[in-house]
Protein backbone atom coordinates (compact mmCIF):
# COMPACT_ATOMS: atom_id res chain seq x y z
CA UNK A 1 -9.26 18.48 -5.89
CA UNK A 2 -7.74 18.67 -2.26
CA UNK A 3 -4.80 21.28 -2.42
CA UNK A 4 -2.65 21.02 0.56
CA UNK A 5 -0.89 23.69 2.18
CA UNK A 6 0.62 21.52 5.18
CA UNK A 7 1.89 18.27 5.41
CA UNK A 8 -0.85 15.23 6.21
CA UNK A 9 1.77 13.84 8.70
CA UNK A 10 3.70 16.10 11.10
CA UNK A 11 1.42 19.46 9.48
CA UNK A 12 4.46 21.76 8.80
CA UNK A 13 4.06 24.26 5.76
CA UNK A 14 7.60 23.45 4.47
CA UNK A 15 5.83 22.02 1.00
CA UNK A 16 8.03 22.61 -2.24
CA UNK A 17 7.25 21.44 -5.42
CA UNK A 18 9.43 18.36 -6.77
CA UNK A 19 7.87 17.06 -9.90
CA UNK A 20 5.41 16.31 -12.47
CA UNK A 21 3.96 13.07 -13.62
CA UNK A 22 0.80 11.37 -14.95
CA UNK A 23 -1.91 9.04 -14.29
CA UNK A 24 -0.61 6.86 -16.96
CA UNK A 25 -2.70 4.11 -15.73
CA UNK A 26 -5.95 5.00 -16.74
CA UNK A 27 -6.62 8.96 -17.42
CA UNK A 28 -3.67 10.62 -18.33
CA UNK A 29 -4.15 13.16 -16.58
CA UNK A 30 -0.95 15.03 -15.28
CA UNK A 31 -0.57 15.57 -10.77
CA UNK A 32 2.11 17.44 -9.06
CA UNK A 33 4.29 15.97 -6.36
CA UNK A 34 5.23 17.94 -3.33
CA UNK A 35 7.76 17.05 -0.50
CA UNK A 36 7.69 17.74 2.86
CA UNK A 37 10.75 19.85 4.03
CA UNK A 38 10.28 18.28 7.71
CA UNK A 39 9.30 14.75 7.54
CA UNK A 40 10.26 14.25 4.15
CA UNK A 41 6.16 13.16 2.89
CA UNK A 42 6.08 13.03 -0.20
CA UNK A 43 2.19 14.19 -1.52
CA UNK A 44 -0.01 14.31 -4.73
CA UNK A 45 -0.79 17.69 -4.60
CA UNK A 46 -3.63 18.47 -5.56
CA UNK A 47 -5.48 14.91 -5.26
CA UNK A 48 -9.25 14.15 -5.99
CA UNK A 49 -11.29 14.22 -2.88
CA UNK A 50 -13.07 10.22 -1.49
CA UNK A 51 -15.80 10.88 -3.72
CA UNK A 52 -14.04 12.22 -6.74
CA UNK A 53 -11.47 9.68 -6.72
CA UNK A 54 -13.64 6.41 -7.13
CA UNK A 55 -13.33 7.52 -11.37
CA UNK A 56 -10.39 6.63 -10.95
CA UNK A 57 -10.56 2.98 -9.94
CA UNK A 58 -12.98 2.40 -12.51
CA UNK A 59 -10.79 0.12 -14.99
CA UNK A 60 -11.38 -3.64 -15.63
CA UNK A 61 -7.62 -3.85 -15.06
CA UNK A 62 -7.33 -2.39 -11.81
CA UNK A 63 -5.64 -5.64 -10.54
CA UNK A 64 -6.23 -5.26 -6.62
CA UNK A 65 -10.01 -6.42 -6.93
CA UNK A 66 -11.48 -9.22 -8.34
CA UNK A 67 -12.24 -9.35 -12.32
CA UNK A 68 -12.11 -11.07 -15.75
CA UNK A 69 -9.08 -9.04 -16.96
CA UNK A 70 -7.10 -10.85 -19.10
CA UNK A 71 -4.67 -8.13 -19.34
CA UNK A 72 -1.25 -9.88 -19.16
CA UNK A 73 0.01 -7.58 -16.67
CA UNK A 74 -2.67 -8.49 -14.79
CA UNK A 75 -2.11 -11.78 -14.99
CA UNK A 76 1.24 -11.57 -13.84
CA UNK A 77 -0.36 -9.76 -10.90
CA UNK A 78 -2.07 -12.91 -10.06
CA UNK A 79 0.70 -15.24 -9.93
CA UNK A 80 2.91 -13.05 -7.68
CA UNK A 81 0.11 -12.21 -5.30
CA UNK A 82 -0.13 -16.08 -4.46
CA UNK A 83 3.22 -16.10 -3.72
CA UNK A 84 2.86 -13.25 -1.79
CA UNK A 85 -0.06 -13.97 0.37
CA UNK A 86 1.77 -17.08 1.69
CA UNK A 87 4.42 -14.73 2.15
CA UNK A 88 2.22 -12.41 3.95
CA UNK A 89 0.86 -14.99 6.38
CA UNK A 90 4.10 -16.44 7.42
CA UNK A 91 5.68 -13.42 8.46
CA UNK A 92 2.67 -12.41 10.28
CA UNK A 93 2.71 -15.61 12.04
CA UNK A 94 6.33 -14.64 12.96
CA UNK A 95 4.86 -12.22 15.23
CA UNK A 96 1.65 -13.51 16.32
CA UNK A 97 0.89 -16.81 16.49
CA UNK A 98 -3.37 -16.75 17.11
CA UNK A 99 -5.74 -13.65 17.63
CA UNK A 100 -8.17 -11.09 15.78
CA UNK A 101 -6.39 -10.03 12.09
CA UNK A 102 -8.08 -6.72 10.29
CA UNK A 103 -6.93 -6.22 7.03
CA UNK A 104 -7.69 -2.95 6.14
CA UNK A 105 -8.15 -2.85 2.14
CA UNK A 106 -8.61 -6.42 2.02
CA UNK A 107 -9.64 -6.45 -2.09
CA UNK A 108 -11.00 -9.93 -3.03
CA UNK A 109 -9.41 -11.31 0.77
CA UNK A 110 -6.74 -13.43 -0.81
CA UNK A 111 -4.79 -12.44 2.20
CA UNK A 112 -7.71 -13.06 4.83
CA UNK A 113 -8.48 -16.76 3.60
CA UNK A 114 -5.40 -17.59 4.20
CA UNK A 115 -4.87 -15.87 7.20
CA UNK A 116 -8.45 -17.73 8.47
CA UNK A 117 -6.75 -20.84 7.33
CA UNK A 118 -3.39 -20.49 9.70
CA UNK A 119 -5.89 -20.57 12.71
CA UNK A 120 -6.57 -16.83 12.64
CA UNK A 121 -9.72 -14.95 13.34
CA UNK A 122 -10.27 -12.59 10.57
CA UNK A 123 -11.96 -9.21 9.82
CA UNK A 124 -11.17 -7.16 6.78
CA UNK A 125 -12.49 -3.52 5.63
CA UNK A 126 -13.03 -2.86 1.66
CA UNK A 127 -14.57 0.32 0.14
CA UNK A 128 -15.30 -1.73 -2.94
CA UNK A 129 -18.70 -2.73 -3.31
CA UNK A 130 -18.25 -5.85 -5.64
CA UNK A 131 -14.55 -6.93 -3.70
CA UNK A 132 -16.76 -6.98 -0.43
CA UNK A 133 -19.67 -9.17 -2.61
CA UNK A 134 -16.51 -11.51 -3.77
CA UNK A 135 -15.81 -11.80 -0.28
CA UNK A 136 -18.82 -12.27 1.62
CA UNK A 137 -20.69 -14.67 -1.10
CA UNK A 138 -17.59 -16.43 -2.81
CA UNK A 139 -15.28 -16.90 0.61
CA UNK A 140 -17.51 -16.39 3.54
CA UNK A 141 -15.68 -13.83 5.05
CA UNK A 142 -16.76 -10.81 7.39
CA UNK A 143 -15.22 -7.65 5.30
CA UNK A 144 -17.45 -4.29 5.96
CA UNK A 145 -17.17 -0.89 4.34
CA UNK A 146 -15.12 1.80 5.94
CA UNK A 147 -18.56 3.19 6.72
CA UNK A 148 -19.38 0.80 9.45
CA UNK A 149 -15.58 0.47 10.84
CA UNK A 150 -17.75 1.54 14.50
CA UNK A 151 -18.50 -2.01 14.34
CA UNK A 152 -14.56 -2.54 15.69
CA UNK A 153 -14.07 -2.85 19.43
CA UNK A 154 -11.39 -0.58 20.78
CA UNK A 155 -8.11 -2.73 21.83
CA UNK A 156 -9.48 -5.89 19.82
CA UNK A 157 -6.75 -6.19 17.70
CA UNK A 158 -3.48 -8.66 17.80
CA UNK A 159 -2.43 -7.43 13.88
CA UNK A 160 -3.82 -5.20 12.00
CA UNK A 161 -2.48 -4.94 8.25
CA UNK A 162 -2.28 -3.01 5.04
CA UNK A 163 -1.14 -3.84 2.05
CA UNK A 164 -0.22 -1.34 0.16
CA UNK A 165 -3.05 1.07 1.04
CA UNK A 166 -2.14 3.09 3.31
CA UNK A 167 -1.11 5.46 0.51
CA UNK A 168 -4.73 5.52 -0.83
CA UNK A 169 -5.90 6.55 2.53
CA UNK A 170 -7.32 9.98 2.65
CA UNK A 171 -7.38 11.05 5.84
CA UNK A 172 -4.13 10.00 7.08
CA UNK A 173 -3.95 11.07 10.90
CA UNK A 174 -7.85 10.41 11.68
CA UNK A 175 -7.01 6.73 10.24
CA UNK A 176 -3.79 6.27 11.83
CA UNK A 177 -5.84 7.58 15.06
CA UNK A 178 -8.21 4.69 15.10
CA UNK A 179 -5.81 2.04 13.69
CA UNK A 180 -3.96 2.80 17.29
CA UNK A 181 -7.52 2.38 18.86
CA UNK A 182 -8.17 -0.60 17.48
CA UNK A 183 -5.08 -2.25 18.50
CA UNK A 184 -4.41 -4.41 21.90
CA UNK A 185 -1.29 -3.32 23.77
CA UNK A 186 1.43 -5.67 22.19
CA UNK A 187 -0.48 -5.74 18.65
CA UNK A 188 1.22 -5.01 15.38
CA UNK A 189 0.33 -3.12 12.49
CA UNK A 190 2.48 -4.47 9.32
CA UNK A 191 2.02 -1.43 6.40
CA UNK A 192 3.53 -2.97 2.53
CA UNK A 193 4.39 0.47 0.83
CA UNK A 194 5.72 1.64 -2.18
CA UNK A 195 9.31 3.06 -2.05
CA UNK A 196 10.20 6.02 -3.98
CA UNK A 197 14.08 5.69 -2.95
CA UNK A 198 14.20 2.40 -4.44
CA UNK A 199 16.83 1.92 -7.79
CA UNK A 200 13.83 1.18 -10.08
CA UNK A 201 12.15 4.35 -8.74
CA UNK A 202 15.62 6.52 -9.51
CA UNK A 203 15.85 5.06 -12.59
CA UNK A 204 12.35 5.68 -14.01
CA UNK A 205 11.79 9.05 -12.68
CA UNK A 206 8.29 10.31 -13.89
CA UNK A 207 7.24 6.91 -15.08
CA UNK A 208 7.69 4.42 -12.22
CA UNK A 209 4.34 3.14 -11.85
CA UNK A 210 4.94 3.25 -8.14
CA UNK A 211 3.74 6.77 -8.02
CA UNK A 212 0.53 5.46 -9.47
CA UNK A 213 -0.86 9.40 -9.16
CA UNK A 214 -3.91 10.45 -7.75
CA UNK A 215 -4.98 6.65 -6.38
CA UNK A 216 -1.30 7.17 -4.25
CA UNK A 217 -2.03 10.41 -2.13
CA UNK A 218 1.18 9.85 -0.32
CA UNK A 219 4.76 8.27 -1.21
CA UNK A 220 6.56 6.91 2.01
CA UNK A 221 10.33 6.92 2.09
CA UNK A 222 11.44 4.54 5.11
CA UNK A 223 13.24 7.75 6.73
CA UNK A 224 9.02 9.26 6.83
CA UNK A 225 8.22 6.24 8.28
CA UNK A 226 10.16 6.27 11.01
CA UNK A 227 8.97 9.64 11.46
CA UNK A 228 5.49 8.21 11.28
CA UNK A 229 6.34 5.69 14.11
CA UNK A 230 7.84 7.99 16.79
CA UNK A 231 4.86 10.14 16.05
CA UNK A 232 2.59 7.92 17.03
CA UNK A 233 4.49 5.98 19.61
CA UNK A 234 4.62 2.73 17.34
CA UNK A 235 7.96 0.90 17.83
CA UNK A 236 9.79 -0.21 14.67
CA UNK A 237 10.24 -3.73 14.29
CA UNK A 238 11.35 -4.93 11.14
CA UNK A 239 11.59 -3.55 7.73
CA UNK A 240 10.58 -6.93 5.51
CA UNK A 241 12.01 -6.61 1.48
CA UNK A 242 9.02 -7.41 -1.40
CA UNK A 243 11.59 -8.46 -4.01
CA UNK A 244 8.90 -9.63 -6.52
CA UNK A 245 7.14 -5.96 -6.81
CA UNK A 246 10.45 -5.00 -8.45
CA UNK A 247 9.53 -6.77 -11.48
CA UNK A 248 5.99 -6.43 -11.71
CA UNK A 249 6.18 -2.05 -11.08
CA UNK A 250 9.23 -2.74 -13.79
CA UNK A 251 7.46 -4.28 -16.35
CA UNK A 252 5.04 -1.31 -15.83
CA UNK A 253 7.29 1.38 -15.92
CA UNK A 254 8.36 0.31 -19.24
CA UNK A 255 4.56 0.17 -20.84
CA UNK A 256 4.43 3.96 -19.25
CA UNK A 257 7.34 5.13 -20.82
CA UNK A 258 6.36 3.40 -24.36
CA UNK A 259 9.35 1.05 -24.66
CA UNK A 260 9.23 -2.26 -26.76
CA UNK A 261 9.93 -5.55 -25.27
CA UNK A 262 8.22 -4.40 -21.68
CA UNK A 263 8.31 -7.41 -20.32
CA UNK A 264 12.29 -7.98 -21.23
CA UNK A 265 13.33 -4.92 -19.84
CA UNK A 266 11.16 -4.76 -16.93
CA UNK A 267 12.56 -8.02 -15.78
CA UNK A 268 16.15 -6.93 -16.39
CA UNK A 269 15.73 -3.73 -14.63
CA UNK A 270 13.80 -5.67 -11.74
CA UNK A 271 16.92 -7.49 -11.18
CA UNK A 272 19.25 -4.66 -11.45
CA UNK A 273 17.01 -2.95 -8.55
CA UNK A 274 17.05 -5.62 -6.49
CA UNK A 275 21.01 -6.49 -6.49
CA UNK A 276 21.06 -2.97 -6.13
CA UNK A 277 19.28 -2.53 -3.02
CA UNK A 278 20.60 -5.56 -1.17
CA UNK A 279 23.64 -3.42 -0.46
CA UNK A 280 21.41 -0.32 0.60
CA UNK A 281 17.46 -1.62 1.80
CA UNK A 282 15.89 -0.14 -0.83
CA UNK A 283 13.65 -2.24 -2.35
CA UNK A 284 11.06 -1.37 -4.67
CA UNK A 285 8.18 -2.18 -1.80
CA UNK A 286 9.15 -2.59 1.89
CA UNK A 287 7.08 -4.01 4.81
CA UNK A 288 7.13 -2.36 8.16
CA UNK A 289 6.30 -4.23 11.03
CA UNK A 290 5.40 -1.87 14.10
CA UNK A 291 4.55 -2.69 17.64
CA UNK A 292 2.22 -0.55 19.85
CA UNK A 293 3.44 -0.18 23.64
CA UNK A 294 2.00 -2.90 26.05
CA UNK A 295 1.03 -0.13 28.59
């Protein structure tokens, strides 16, 4: 386990302790999470270093990659994640019309298929073995391991995207360091995050299933990620709503927290976070759209 005595983003040692929760995903094991006093980060802390924390990915219903699961959760994975890769792809195309896309995390390249398909040319980057396989063999696309990212040209990039991985990431500032190389001046970098100020976040405390601890090293707020912007002299375009992950991270919240009729409630409190947060822009997940400096 990494134990961190500074923060990952801005490296201050204001860290205080703010609660306990549990993998209730897969290992039940129970992770700390700290907050950053400056930038307002908050951190698993301890989390399992790259090597240690493949374990835990190891589930036949870890939805992201491809599989047989006939989990129902998982199934209602599937059917919003269509809806949102077209989602996905149009508001990209809001921003850039043609060009070179990375997706960094690309999973079974739902998102790159379609992205390939709008006229785009695509490159994605998977740690997953089999996802990459799925990729290559079953949609002919080029996705490499993080191993061989030196394969990227330096300012190749008109978008370069993660969905919701940039909170698995463990190096944060080494990655962040070459996403900015990677990137032409003008190019975009659209992160979908988990948001831990969101209504169905307050409301389940210790069981949202947005924490998702130790895969999620970090939990973004969209005050850090302004913070992360100005640090790293990315402009802040647009902050994009994902209404739909307030039912699905619902629905899981109640599983986690043992309550009957999951799928009832979830939906019911999925609604109540979203009417909640059209008043405030807190949604459950938020994409940020960020522009790096033409010169």
């Amino acid at each position: 386990m990494n134990k961190h005595l500074r923060c990952p983003l801005c490296a201050h040692e204001n860290l205080t302790f703010k609660f306990s929760t549990k993998d209730y995903f897969l290992t039940g094991e129970e992770f700390d999470v700290h907050q950053c006093g400056f930038c307002g980060l908050q951190i698993t802390n301890p989390f399992p270093d790259d090597l240690a924390s493949i374990a835990y990915y190891q589930s036949q219903n870890y939805y992201s990659h491809p599989g047989k699961s006939l989990n129902p959760l998982a199934l209602i994975y599937q059917l919003i994640r269509r809806w949102n890769v077209a989602s996905k792809t149009r508001l990209l195309k809001k921003y850039c019309d043609s060009g070179n896309i990375l997706d960094i995390g690309a999973g079974s390249g739902s998102f790159l298929e379609s992205c390939q398909n709008a006229g785009f040319s695509v490159m994605g980057i998977e740690k997953d073995q089999n996802a990459r396989n799925y990729c290559s063999t079953r949609l002919g696309l080029h996705v490499i391991s993080p191993e061989h990212d030196s394969q990227i040209d330096e300012s190749s990039q008109d978008a370069i995207t993660l969905w919701h991985v940039l909170e698995h990431i463990h190096d944060l500032h080494d990655n962040i360091e070459k996403i900015k190389l990677w990137m032409k001046p003008g190019a975009y970098l659209v992160l979908a995050l988990p948001n831990p100020e969101s209504p169905d976040a307050l409301f389940y405390g210790k069981y949202w299933a947005g924490w998702d601890v130790p895969r999620h090293l970090y939990h973004f707020s969209s005050d850090t990620m302004r913070f992360l912007g100005k640090r790293n002299n990315l402009r802040l375009v647009n902050i994009v709503p994902m209404r739909w992950d307030a039912f699905y991270v619902s629905i899981l919240s109640e599983q986690y927290r043992g309550k009957s009729l999951t799928a009832l409630r979830g939906l019911y409190h999925g609604l109540k976070s979203n009417f909640k947060a059209e008043s405030c822009g807190n949604f459950s997940s938020l994409i940020y759209v960020f522009q790096k400096p033409e010169n």
